[in-house]
Protein backbone atom coordinates (compact mmCIF):
# COMPACT_ATOMS: atom_id res chain seq x y z
CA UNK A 1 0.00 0.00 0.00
CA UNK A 2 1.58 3.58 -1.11
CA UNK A 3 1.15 6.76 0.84
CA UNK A 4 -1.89 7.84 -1.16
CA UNK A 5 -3.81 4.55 -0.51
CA UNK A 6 -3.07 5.12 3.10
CA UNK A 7 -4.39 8.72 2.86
CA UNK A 8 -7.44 7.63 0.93
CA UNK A 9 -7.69 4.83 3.74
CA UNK A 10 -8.41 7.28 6.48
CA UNK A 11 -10.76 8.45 8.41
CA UNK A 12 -11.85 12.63 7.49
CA UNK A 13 -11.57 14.87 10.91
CA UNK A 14 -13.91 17.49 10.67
CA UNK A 15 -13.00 21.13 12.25
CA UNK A 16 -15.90 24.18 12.06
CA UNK A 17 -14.54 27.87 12.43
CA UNK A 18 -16.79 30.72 12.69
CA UNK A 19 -15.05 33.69 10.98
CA UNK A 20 -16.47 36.64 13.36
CA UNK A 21 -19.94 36.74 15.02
CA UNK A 22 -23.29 38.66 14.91
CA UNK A 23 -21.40 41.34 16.62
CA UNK A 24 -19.45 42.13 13.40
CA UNK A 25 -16.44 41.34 15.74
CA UNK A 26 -13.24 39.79 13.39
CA UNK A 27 -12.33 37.11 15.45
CA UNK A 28 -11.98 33.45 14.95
CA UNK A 29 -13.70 30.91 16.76
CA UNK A 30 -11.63 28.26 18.01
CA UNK A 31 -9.16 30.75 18.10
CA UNK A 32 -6.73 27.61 18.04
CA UNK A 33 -6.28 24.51 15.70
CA UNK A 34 -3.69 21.72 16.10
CA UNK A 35 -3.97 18.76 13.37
CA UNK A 36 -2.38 15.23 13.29
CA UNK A 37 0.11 15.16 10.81
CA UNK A 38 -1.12 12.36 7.73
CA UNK A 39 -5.00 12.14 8.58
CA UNK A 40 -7.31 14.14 6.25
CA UNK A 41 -9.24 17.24 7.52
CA UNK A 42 -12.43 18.68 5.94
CA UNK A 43 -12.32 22.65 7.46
CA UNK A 44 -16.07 23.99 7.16
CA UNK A 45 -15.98 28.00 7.53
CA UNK A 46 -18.60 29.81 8.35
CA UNK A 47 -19.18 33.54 8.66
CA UNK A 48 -22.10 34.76 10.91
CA UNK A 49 -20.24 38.26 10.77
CA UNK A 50 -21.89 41.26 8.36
CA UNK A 51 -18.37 41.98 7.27
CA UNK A 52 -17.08 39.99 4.67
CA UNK A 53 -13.50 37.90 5.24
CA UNK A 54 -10.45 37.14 2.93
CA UNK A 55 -8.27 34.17 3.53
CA UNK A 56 -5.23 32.91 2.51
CA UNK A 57 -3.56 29.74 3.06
CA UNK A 58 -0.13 29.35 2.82
């Protein structure tokens, strides 16, 4: 089995981040994320904030 059968093999852990609240505050809620390094993460953002957000992952 190769690494990307292994990948495909495992279970997804999914993580929900609000990007700011009703308040219009730009915060991010958990302001904290650690990840296990080779399982697969699905990362469902949400904004309940009026104010739109612009993200970049690097």
């Amino acid at each position: 089995m190769n690494v990307s059968d292994t990948l495909a093999a495992t279970e997804t852990g999914e993580v929900n981040v609000s990007l700011g609240n009703e308040a219009g505050e730009l915060i991010f809620v958990p302001n904290h994320l650690e990840f296990v390094v080779g399982k697969k993460y699905k990362i469902n953002l949400n904004n309940p904030s009026p104010i739109k957000h612009f993200i970049s992952i690097d």
